[in-house]
C-alpha atoms as a PDB file:
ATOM      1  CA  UNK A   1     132.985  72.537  41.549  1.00  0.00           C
ATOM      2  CA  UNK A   2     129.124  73.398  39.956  1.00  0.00           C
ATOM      3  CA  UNK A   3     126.262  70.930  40.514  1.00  0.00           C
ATOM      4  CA  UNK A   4     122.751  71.570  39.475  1.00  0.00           C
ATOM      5  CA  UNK A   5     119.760  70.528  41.780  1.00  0.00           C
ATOM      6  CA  UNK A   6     116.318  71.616  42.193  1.00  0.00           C
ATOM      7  CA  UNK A   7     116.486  75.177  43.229  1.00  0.00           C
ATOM      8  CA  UNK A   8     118.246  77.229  40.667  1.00  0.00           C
ATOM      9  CA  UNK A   9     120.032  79.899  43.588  1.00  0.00           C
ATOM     10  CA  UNK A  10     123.779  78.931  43.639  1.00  0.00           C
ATOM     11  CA  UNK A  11     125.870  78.472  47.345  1.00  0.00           C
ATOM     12  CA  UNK A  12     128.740  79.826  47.209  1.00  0.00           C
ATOM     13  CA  UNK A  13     130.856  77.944  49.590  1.00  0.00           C
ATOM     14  CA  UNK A  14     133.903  79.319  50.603  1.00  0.00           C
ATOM     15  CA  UNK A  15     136.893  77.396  52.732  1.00  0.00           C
ATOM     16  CA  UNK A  16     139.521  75.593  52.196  1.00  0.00           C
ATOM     17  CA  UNK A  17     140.307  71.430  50.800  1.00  0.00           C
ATOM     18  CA  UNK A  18     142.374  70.641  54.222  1.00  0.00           C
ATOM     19  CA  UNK A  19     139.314  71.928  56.505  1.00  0.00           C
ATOM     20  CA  UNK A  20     137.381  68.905  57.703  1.00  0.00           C
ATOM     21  CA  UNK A  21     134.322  71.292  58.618  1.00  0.00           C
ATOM     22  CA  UNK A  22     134.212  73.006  54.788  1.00  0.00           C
ATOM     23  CA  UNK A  23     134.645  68.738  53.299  1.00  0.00           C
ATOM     24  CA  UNK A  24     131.538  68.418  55.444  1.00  0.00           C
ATOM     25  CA  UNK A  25     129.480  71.138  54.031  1.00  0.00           C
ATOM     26  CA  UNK A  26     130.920  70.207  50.346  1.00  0.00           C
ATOM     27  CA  UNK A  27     129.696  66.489  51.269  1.00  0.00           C
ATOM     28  CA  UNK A  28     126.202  67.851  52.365  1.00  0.00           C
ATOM     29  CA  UNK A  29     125.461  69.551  49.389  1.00  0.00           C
ATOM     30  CA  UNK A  30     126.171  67.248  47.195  1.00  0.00           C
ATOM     31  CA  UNK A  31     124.119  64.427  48.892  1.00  0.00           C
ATOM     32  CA  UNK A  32     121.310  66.917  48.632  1.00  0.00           C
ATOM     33  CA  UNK A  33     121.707  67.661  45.387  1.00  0.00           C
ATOM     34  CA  UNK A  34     122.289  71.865  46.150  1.00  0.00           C
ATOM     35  CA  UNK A  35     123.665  73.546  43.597  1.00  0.00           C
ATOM     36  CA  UNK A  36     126.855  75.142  44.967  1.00  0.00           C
ATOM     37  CA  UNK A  37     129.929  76.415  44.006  1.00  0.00           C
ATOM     38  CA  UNK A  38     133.535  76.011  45.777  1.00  0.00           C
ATOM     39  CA  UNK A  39     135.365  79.393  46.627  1.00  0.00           C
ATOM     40  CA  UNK A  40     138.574  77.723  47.647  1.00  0.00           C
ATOM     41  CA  UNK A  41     140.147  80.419  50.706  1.00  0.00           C
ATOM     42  CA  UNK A  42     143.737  80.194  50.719  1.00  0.00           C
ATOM     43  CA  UNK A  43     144.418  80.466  54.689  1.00  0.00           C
ATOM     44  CA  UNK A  44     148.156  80.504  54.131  1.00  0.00           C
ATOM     45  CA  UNK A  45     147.935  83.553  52.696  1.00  0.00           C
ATOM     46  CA  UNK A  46     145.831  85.070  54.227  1.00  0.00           C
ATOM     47  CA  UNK A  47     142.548  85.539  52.293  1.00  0.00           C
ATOM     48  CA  UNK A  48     140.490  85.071  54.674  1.00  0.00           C
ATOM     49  CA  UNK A  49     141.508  88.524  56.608  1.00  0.00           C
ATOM     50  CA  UNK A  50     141.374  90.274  53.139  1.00  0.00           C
ATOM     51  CA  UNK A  51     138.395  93.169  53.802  1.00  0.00           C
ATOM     52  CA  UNK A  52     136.629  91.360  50.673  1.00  0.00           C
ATOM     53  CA  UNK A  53     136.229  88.113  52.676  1.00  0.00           C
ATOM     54  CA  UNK A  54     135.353  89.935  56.005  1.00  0.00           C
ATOM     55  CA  UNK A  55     132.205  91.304  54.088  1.00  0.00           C
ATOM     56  CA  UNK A  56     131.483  87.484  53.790  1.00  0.00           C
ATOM     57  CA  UNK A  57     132.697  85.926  56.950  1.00  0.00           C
ATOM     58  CA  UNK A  58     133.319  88.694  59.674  1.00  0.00           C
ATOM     59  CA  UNK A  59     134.543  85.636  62.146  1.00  0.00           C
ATOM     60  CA  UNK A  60     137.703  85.483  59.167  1.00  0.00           C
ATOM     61  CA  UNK A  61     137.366  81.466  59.432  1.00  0.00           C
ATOM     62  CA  UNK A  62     136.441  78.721  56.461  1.00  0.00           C
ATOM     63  CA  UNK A  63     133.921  77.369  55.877  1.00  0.00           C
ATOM     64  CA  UNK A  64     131.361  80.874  54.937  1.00  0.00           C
ATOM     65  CA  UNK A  65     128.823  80.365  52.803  1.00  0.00           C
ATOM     66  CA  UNK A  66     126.541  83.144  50.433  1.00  0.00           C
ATOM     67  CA  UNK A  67     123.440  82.155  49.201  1.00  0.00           C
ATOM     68  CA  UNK A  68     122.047  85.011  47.459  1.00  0.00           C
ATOM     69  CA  UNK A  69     122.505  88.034  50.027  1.00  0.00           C
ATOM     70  CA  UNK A  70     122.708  85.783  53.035  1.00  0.00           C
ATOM     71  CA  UNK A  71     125.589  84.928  54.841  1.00  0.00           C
ATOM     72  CA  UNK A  72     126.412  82.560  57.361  1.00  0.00           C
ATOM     73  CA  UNK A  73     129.812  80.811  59.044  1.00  0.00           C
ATOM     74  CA  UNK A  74     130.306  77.904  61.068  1.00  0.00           C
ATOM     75  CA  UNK A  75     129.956  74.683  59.740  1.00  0.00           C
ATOM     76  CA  UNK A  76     127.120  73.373  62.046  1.00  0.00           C
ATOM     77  CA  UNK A  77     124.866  76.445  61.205  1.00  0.00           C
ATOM     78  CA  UNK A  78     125.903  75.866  57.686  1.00  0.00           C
ATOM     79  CA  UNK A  79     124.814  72.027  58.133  1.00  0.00           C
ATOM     80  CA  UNK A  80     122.050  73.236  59.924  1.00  0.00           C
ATOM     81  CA  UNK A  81     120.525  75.918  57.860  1.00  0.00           C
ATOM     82  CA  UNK A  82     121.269  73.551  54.252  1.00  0.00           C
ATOM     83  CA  UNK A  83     120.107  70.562  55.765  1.00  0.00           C
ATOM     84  CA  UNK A  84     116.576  72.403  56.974  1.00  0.00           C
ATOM     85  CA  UNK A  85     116.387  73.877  53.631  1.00  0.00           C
ATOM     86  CA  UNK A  86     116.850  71.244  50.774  1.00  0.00           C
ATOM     87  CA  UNK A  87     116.512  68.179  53.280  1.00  0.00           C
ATOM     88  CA  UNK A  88     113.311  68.774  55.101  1.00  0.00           C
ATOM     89  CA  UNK A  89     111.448  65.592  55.742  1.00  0.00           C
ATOM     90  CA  UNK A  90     114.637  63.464  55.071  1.00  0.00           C
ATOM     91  CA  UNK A  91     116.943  61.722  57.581  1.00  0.00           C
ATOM     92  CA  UNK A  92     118.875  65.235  57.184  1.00  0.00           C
ATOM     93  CA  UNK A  93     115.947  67.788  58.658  1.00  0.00           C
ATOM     94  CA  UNK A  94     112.654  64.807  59.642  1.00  0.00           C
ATOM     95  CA  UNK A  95     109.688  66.948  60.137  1.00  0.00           C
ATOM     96  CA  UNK A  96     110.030  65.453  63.655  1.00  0.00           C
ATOM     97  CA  UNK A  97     111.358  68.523  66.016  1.00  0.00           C
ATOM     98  CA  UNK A  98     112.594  65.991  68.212  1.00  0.00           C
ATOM     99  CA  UNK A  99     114.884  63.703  65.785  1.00  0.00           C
ATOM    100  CA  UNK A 100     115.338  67.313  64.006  1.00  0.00           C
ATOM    101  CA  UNK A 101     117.184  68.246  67.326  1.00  0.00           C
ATOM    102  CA  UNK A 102     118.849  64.704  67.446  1.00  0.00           C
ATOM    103  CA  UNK A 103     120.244  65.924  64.365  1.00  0.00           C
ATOM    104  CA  UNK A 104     121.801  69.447  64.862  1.00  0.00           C
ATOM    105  CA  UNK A 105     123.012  67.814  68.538  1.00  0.00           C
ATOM    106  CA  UNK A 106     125.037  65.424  66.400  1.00  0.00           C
ATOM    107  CA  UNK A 107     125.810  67.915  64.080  1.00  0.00           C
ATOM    108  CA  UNK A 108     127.047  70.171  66.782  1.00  0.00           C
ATOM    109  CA  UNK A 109     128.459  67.507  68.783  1.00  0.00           C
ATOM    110  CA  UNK A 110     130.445  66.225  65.308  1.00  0.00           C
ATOM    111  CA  UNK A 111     131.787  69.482  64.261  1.00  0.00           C
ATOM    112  CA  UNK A 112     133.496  70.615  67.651  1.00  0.00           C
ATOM    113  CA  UNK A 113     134.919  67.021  68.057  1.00  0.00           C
ATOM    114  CA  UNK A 114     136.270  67.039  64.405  1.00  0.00           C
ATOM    115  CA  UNK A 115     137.629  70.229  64.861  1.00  0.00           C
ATOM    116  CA  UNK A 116     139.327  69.857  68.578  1.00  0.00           C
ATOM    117  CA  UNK A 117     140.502  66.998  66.538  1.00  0.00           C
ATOM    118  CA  UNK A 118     142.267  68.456  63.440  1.00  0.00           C
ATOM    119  CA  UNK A 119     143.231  71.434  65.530  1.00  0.00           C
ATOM    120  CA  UNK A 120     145.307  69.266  67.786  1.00  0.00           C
ATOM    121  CA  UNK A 121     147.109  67.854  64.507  1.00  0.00           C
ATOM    122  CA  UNK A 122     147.265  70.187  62.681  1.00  0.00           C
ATOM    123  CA  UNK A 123     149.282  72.239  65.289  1.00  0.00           C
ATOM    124  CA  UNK A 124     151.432  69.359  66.972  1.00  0.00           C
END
């Protein structure tokens, strides 16, 4: 999925539709309006150990993102890092460093619950 925003630099996000953490970066950037593109990571088959995806994500997990040459895994960094860049001086980065750090402690907080959460399903 394309959508166009303000800066004309594409992220490429790469994961998978049954990951909760790569929904939650897909969500993000389209409430912000970043222009991204979905690199759906087929993890039962095993794409993401594929040398071509290491070069991406060397932690061989979804969600990865590439914007331009940079690189970066885990969902709260990605939240993080897009949030700080295209949401700066909105309830998703206030100029505020302390609400900012409200922020990526929820973040934080939200993805490791989430994903205790689906791992525990997902494996049962």
């Amino acid at each position: 999925t394309m959508s166009t925003g303000k800066d004309s630099q594409v992220v490429e996000l790469y994961g998978s539709a049954f990951s909760q953490p790569t929904r939650a970066v897909q969500w993000l950037c389209r409430l912000l309006d970043i222009p991204h593109e979905f690199k759906p990571v087929n993890l039962q088959e095993g794409e993401n150990h594929t040398a071509q995806y290491k070069a991406i994500c060397y932690f061989e997990k979804v969600p990865a993102i590439r914007h331009g040459t940079y690189c970066l895994t885990e969902s709260a960094a990605i939240l993080n890092y897009l949030s700080r860049k295209y949401g700066k001086g909105t309830d998703w980065w206030p100029e505020n460093d302390e609400v900012a750090g409200r922020v990526a402690e929820y973040t934080a907080w939200h993805c490791s619950a989430n994903g205790l959460y689906q791992a525990g399903v997902s494996w049962v």
